[in-house]
Protein backbone atom coordinates (compact mmCIF):
# COMPACT_ATOMS: atom_id res chain seq x y z
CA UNK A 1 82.81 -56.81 -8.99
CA UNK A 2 80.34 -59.94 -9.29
CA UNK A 3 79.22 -61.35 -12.04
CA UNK A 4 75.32 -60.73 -12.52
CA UNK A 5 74.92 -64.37 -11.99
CA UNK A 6 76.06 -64.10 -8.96
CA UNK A 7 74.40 -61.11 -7.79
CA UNK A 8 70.82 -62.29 -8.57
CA UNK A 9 71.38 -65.41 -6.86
CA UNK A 10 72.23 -63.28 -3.92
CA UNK A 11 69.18 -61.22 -4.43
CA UNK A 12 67.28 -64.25 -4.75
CA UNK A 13 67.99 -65.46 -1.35
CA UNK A 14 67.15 -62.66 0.66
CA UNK A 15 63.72 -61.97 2.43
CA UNK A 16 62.61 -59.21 0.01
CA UNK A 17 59.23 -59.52 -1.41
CA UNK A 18 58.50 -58.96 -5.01
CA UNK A 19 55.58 -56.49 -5.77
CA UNK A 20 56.76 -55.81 -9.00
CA UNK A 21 57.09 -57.29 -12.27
CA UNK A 22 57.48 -59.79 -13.48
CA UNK A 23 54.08 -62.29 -12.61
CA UNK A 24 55.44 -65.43 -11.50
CA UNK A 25 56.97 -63.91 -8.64
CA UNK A 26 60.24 -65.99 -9.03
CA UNK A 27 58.02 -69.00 -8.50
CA UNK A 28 59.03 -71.72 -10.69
CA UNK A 29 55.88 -73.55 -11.43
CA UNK A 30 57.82 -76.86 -12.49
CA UNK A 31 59.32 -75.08 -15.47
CA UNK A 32 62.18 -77.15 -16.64
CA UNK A 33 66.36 -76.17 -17.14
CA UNK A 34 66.12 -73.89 -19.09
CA UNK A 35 69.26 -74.66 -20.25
CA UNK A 36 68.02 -78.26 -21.48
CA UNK A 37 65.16 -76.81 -23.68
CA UNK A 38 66.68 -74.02 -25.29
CA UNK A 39 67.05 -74.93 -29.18
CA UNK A 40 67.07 -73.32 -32.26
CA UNK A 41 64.65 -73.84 -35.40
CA UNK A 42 65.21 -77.90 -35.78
CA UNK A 43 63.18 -80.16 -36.74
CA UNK A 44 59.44 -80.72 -35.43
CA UNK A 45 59.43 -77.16 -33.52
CA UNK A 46 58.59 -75.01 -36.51
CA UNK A 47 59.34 -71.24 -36.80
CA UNK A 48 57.78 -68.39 -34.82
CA UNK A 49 57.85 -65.80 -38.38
CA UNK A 50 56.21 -68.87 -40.49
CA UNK A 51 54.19 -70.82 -37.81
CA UNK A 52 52.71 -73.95 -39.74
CA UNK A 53 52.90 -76.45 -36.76
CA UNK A 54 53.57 -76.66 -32.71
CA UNK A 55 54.13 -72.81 -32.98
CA UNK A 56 50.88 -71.80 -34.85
CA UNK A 57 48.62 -74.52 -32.76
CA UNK A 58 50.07 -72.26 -29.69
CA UNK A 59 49.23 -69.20 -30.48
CA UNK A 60 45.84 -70.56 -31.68
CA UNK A 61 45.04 -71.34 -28.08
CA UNK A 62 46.36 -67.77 -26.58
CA UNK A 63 43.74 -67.07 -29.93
CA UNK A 64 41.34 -68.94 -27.86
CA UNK A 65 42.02 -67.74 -24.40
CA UNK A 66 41.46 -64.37 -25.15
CA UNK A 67 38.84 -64.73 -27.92
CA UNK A 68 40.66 -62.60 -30.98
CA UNK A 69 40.71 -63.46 -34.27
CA UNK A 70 44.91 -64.28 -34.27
CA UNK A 71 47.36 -63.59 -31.59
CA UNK A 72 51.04 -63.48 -32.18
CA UNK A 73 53.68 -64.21 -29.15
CA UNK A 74 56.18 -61.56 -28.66
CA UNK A 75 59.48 -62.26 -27.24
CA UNK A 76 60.65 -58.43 -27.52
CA UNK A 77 58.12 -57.53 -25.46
CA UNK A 78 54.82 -55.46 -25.81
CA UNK A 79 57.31 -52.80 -27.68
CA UNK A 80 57.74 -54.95 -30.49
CA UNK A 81 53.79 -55.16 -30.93
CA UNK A 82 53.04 -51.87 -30.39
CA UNK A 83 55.34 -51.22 -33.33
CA UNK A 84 53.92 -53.70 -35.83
CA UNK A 85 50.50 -53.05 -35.19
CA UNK A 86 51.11 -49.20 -35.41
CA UNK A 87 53.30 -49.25 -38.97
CA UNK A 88 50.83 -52.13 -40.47
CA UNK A 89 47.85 -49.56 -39.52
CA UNK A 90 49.29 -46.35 -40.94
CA UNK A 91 50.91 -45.45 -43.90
CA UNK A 92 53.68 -43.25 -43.90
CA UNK A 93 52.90 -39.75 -43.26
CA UNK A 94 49.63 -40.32 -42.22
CA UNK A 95 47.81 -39.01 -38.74
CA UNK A 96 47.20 -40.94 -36.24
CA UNK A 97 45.05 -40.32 -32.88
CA UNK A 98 47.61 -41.04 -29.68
CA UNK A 99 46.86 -40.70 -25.87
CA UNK A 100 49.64 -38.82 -24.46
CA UNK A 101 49.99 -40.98 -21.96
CA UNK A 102 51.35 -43.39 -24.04
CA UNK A 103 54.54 -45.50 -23.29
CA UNK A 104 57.56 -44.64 -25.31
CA UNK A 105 57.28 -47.26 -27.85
CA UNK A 106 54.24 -45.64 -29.31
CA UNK A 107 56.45 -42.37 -29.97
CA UNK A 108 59.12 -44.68 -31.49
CA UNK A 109 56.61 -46.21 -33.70
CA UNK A 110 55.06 -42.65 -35.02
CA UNK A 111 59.01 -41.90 -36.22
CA UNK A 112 59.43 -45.06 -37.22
CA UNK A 113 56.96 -45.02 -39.64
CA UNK A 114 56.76 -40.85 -40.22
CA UNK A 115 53.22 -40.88 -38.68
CA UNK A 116 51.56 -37.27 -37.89
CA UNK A 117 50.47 -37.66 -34.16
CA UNK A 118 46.76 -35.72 -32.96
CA UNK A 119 47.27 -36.05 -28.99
CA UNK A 120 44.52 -36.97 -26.51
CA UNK A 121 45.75 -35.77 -23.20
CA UNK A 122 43.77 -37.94 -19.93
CA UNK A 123 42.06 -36.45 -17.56
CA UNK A 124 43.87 -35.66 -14.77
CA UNK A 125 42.25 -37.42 -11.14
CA UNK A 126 41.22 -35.35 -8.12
CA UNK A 127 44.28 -37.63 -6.72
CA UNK A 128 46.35 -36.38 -8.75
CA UNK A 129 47.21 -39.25 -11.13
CA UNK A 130 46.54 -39.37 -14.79
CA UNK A 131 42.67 -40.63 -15.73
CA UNK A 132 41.01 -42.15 -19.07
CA UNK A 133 40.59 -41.43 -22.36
CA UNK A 134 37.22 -40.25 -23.06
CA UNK A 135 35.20 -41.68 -26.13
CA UNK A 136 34.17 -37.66 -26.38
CA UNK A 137 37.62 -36.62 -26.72
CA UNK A 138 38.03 -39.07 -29.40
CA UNK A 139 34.70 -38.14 -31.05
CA UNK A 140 35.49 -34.33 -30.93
CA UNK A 141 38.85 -34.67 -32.43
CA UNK A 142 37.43 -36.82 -35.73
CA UNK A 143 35.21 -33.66 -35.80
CA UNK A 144 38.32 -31.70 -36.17
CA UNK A 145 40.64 -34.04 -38.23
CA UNK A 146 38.38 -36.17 -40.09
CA UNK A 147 41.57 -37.73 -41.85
CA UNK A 148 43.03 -39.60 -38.94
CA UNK A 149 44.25 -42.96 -40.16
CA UNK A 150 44.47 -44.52 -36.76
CA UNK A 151 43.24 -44.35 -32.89
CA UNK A 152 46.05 -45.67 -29.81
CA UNK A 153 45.11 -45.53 -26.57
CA UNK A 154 46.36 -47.18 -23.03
CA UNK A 155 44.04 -48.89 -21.15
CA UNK A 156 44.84 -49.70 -18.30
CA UNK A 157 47.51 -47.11 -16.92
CA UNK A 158 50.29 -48.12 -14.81
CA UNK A 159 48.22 -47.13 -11.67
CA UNK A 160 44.88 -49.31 -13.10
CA UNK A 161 42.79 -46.94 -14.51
CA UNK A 162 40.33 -47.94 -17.48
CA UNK A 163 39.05 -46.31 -20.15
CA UNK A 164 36.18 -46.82 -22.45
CA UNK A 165 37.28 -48.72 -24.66
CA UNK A 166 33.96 -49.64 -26.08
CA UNK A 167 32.84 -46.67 -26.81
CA UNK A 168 35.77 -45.33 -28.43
CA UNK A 169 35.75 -48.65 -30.70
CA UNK A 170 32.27 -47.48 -31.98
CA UNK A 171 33.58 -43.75 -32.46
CA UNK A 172 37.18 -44.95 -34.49
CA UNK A 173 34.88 -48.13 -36.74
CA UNK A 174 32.21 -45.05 -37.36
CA UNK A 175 35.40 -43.20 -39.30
CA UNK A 176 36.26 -46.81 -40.88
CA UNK A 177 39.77 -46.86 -38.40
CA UNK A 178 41.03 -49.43 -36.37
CA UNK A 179 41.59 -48.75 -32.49
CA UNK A 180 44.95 -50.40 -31.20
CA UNK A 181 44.63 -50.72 -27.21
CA UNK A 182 48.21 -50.60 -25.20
CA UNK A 183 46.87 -53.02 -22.83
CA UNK A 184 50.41 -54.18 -21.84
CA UNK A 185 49.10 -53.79 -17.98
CA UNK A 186 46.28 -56.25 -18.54
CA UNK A 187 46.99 -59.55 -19.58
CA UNK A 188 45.22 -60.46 -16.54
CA UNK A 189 41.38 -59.01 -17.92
CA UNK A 190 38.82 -60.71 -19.21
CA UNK A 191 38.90 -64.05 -16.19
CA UNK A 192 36.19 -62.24 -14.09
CA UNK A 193 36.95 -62.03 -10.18
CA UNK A 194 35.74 -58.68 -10.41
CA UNK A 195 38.50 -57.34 -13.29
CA UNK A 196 37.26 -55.77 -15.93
CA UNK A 197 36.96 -57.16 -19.45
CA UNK A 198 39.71 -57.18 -21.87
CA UNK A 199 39.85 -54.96 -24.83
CA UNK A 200 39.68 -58.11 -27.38
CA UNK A 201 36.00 -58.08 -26.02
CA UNK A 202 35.76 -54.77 -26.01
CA UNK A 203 35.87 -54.30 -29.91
CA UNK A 204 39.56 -53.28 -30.21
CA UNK A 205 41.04 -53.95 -33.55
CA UNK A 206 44.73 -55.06 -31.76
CA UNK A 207 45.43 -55.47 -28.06
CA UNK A 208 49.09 -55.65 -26.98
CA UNK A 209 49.24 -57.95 -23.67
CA UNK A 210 52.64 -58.19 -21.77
CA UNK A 211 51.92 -62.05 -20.06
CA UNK A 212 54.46 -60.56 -17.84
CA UNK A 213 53.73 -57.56 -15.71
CA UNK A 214 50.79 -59.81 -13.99
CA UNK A 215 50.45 -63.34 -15.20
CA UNK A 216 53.32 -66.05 -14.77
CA UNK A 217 55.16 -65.21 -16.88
CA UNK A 218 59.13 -64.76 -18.10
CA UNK A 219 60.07 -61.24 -18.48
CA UNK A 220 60.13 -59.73 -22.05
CA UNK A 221 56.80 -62.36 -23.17
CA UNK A 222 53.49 -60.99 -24.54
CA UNK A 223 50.94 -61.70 -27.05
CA UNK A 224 49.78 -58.90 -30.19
CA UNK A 225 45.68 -60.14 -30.95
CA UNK A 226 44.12 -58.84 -34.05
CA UNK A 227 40.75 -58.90 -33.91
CA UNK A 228 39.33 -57.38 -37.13
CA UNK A 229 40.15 -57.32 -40.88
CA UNK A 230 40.96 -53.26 -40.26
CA UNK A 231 44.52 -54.06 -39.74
CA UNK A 232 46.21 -55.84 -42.55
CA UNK A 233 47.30 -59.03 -41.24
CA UNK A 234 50.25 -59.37 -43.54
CA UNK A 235 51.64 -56.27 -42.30
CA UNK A 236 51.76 -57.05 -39.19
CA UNK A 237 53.99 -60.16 -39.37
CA UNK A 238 56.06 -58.25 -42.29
CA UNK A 239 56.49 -55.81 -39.62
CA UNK A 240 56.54 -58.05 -36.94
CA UNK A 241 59.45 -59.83 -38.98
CA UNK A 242 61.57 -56.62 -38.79
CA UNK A 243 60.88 -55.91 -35.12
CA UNK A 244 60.94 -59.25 -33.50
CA UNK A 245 64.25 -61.02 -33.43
CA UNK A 246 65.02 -63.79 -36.12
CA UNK A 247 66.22 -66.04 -33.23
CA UNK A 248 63.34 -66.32 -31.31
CA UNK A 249 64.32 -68.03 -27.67
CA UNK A 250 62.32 -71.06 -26.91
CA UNK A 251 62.55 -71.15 -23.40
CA UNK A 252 60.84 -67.64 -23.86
CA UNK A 253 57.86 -68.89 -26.22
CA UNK A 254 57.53 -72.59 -24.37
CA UNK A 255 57.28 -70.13 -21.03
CA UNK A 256 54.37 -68.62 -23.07
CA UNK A 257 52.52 -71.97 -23.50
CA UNK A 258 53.11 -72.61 -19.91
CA UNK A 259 51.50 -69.41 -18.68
CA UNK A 260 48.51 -70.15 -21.59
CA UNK A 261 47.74 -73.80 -20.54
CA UNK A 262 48.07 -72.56 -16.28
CA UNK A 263 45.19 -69.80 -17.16
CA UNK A 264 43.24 -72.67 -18.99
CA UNK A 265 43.48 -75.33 -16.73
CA UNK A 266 43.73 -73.52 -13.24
CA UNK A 267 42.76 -70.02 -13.98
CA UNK A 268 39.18 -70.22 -11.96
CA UNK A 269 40.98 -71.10 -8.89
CA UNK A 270 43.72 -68.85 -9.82
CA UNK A 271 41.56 -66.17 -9.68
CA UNK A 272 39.42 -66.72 -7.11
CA UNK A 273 41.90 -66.91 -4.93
CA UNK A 274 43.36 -63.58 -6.11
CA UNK A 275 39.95 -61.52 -5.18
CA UNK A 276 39.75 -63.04 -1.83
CA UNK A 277 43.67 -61.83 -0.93
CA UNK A 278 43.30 -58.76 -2.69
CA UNK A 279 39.35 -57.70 -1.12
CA UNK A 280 41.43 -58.85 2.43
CA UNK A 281 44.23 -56.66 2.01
CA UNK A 282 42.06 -53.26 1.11
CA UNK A 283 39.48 -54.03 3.92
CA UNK A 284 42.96 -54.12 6.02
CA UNK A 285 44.41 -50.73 5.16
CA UNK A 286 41.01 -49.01 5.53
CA UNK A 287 41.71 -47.64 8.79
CA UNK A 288 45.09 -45.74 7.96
CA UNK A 289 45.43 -42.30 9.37
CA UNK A 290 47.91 -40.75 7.45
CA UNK A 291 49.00 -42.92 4.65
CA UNK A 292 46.16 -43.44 1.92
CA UNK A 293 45.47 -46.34 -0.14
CA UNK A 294 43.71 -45.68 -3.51
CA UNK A 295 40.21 -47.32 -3.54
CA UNK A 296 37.40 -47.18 -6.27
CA UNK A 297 35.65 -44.50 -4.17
CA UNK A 298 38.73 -42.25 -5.00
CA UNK A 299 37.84 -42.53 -8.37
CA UNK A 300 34.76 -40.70 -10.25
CA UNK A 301 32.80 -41.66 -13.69
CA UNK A 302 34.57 -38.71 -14.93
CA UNK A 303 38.05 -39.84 -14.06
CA UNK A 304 37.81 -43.39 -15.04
CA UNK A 305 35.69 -45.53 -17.22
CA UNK A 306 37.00 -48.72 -14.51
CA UNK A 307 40.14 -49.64 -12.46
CA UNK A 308 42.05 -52.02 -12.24
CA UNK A 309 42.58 -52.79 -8.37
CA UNK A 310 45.57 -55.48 -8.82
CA UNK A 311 47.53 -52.10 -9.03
CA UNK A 312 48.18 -51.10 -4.88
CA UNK A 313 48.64 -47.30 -5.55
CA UNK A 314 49.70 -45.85 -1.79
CA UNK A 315 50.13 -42.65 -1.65
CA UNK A 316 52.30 -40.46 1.18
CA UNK A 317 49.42 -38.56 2.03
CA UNK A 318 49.96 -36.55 5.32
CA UNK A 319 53.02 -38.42 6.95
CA UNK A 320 55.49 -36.26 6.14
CA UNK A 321 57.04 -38.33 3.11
CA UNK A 322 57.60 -37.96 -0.65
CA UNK A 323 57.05 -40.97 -2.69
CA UNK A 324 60.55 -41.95 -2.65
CA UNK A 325 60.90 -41.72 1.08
CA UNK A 326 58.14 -43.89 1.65
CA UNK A 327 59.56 -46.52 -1.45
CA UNK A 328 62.79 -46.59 0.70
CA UNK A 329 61.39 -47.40 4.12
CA UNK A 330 59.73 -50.25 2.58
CA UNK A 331 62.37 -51.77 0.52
CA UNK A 332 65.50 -51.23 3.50
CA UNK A 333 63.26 -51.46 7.00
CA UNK A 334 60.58 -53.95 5.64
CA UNK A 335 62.38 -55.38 2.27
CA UNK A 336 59.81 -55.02 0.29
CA UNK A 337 60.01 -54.30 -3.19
CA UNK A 338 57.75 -51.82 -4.93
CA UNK A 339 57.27 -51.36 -8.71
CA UNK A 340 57.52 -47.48 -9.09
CA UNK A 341 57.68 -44.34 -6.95
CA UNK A 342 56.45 -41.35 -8.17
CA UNK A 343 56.31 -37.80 -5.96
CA UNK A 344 53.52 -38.62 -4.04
CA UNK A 345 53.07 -42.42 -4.46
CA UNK A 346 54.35 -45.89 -5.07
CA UNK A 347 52.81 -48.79 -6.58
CA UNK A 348 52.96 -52.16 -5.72
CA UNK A 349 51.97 -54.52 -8.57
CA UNK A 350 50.06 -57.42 -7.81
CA UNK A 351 49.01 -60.65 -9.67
CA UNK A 352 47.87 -64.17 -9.19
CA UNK A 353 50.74 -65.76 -7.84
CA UNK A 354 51.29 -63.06 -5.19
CA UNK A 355 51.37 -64.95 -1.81
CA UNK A 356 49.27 -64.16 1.56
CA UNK A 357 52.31 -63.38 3.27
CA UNK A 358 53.29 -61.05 0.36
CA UNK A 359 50.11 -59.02 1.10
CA UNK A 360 50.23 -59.17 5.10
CA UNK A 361 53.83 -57.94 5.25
CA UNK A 362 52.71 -55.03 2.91
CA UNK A 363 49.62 -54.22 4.93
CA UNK A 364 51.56 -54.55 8.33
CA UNK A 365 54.54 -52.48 7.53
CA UNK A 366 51.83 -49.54 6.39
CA UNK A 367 50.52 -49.62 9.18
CA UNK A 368 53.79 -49.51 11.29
CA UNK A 369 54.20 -46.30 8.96
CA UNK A 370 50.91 -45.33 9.51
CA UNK A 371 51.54 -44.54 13.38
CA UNK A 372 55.18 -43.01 12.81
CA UNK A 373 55.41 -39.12 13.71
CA UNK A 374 57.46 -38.37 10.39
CA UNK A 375 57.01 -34.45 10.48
CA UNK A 376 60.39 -34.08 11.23
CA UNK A 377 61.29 -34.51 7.59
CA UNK A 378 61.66 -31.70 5.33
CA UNK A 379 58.45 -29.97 4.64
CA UNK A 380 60.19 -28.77 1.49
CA UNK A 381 60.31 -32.04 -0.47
CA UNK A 382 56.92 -33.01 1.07
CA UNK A 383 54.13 -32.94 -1.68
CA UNK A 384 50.64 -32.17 -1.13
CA UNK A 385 49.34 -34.50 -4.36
CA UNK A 386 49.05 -33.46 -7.97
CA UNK A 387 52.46 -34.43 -8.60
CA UNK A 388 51.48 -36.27 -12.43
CA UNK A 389 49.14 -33.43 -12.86
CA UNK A 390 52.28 -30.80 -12.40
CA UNK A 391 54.68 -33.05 -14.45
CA UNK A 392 53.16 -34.40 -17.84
CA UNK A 393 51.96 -30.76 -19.01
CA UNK A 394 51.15 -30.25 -22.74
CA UNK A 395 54.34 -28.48 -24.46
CA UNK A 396 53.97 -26.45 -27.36
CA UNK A 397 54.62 -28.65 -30.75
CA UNK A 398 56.99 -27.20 -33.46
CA UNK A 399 57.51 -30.60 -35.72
CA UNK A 400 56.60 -34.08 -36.21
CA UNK A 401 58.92 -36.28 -34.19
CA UNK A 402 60.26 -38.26 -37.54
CA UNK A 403 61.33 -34.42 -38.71
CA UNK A 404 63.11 -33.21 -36.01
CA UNK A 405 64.90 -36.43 -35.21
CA UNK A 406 66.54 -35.96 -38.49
CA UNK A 407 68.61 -32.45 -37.16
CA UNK A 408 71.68 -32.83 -35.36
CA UNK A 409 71.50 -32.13 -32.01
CA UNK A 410 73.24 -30.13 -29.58
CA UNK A 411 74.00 -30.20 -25.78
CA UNK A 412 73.32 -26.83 -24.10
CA UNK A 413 72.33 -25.56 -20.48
CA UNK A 414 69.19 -25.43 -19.43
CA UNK A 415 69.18 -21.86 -19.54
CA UNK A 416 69.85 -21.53 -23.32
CA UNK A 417 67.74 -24.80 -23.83
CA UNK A 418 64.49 -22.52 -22.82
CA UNK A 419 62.62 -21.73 -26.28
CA UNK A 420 64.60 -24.57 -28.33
CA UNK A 421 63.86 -27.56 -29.86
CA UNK A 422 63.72 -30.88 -28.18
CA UNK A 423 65.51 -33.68 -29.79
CA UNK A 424 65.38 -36.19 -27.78
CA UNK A 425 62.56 -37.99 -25.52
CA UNK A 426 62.67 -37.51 -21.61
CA UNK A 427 60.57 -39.79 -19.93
CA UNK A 428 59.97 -40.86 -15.93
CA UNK A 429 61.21 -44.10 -15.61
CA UNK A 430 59.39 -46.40 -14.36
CA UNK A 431 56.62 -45.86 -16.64
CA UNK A 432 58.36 -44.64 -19.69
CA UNK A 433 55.79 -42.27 -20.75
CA UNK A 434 57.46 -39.35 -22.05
CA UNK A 435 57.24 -35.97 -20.59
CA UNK A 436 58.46 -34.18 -23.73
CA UNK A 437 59.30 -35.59 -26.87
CA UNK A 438 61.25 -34.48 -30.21
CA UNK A 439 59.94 -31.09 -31.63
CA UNK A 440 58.33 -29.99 -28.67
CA UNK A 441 59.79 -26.58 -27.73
CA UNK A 442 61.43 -26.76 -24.17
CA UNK A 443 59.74 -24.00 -21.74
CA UNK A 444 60.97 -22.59 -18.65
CA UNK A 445 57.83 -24.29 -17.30
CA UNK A 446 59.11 -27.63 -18.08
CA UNK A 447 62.47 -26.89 -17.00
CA UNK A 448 61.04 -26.48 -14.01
CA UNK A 449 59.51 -29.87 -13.81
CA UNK A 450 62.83 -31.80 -14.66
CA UNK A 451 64.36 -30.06 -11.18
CA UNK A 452 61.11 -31.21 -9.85
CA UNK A 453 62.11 -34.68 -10.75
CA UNK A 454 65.30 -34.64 -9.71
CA UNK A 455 64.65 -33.13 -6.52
CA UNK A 456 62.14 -35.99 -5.74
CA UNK A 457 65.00 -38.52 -6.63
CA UNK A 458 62.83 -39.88 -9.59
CA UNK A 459 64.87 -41.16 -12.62
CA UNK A 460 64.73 -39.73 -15.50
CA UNK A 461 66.03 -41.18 -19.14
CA UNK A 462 66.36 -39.51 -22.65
CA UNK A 463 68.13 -36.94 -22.52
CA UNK A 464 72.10 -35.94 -21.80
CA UNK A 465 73.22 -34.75 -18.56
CA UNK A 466 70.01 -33.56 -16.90
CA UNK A 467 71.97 -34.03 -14.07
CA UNK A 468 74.17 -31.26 -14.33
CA UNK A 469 71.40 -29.44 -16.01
CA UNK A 470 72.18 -29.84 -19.66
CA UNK A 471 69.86 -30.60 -22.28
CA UNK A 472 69.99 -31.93 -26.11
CA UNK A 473 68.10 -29.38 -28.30
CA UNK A 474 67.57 -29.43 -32.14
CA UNK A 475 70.84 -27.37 -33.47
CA UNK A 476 69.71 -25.93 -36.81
């Protein structure tokens, strides 16, 4: 077998185009060796968990950038924020407000810190994808548990979509609670060229960016901004201290300050030149017959607040494909690389370094799709739409996840697993929102949506063996 060196250097010089994470596209944008700047915490180069000098004057200009009150970097990724900022705002065993939609590390943070979770499920799209949070939803539910602690949301979703983030701001400071906005997908907010504005502006209390999903950008770099005094600052590095690693890399945090000073000093341009590829490339795909390219006329007030159109959400539509069909013709007969499939869709993530030919190679191989007679394929795995709506279905809640995680567990069939416990989190992979989580009784129902999965080839993580249909339930 080859080393991984070797295999990514392989990888890196074939033809296939990157529409997926990370931002910089491997473009190097003069970034030194790494290998000559990575150090330790010597002299003159300070320390990320007591900034007092290079360190702190960097994260004072992300500060800046963004417009929060403090900003953090993250080198464990967005999941290391969205842990701090969730055990600095609650204390333990109190509830907290979460949109079920919510990537995993939200879950992980309500265990870690023995939180009670209130879910607010999204509205589910005419196509078929999940929509926003509404600041109604979040009103209605204060009605009904005035002693919420705490209000999490995701805004944007994997596939773009915005909620009102405003407006749920006013709702959660009206209770005296801080919102925390998952806004790992949006780093790229707030520069104008028709995005929308980020949720720093938008009177969140902490925003959790991940520089690299759409800005350049190394993998596993992102920023946590507090923006009010509603979160204790002090918690958050304490907790930030026992989250974030005690080595922190510099070539990680110096490719930070790169991707900071690029926005500054060539962000305008950056972005202008974005919109103009971006506007070109949905004017081109206009005219497809049987594929279907999500556009803001897919989208009502009532589904989403905004969207975010650097997301390329391309559904199968009527060609006679599932989602993973459709991911596979593009990746082995085009080579190009998509972000996620789902059973009806895949998503190509774009971002500012995303070339012309990047987006003409996309737009030409749909098209070659487009006219292809694919009805030959098995109606049977062909979906209609709705697959998110039939997938992430509420499941009846028997305990907190922090309780049940504290049973053993046991592997069983998925015919004795019906009416147990859950004990472990199954999630689609990518996005890593989970479809059930720990304490959440397993129905036939979602059973059913597991095969569902699996027959669409999706790839599922969480659980043992759901494969050979086995399941890990809560063993009294």
């Amino acid at each position: 077998m080859p080393y991984l060196k070797e295999t990514l250097e392989t990888y890196r010089d074939t033809d296939i185009y990157p529409f997926h994470m990370p931002g910089h596209k491997r473009q190097a944008s003069h970034f030194p060796n790494p290998y000559e700047i990575d150090i330790t915490e010597i002299e003159g180069f300070d320390n990320l968990h007591h900034a007092e000098g290079i360190l702190a004057e960097a994260q004072q200009r992300a500060a800046d950038l963004y417009g929060s009150g403090e900003c953090f970097y993250l080198i464990n990724g967005s999941t290391c924020g969205l842990l701090a900022a969730i055990c600095a705002a609650g204390r333990r065993g109190e509830k907290i407000l979460v949109a079920r939609n919510s990537h995993k590390a939200v879950y992980h943070g309500l265990f870690m810190r023995e939180l009670h979770a209130e879910y607010l499920y999204p509205k589910i799209t005419a196509s078929g994808i999940q929509g926003k949070i509404t600041a109604e939803q979040v009103r209605k539910t204060f009605f009904e548990h005035p002693d919420i602690a705490a209000v999490v949301i995701t805004s944007p979703t994997y596939e773009g979509i915005v909620s009102d983030v405003a407006g749920i701001a006013e709702i959660a400071h009206r209770h005296g609670v801080p919102l925390i906005v998952d806004e790992a997908h949006g780093a790229h907010f707030g520069f104008g060229a028709g995005f929308p504005e980020n949720a720093v502006k938008q009177g969140a209390d902490a925003v959790i960016m991940s520089l690299h999903k759409t800005l350049p950008a190394f993998t596993q770099t992102a920023l946590l901004h507090i923006c009010s005094d509603r979160i204790d600052r002090e918690k958050v590095k304490k907790y930030l201290g026992i989250y974030e690693t005690s080595s922190p890399s510099y070539v990680l945090m110096a490719g930070i300050d790169a991707c900071i000073q690029k926005m500054e000093t060539e962000g305008q341009e950056l972005f202008f030149s974005y919109r103009k590829k971006l506007d070109s490339f949905y004017g081109s795909v206009r005219d497809l017959e049987r594929l279907h390219v999500m556009c803001r006329e897919d989208l009502s007030a009532g589904e989403a607040f905004d969207w975010d159109d650097s997301k390329i959400v391309i559904f199968a539509g009527d060609s006679g494909m599932t989602g993973e069909q459709l991911y596979r013709k593009l990746l082995e007969e085009y080579h190009l690389q998509m972000e996620m499939v789902s059973g009806d869709y895949v998503l190509a993530m774009t971002g500012v370094m995303d070339t012309e030919e990047g987006f003409l190679r996309l737009s030409g191989a749909l098209h070659e799709l487009d006219k292809r007679n694919e009805r030959q394929l098995d109606s049977a795995v062909s979906l209609s739409g709705g697959f998110i709506e039939k997938i992430y279905q509420p499941n009846p809640k028997e305990m907190e996840i922090c309780q049940a995680w504290e049973f053993p567990k046991k592997e069983v069939s998925f015919d004795e697993a019906a009416g147990q416990m859950a004990a472990d989190f199954i999630c689609l992979y990518p996005p890593g929102i989970p479809m059930i989580v720990p304490g959440e009784i397993i129905t036939t129902d979602f059973l059913d949506r597991i095969r569902e999965c699996r027959k669409q080839k999706l790839t599922l993580e969480g659980s043992a063996n759901l494969s050979s249909d086995r399941i890990n339930i809560v063993y009294f």
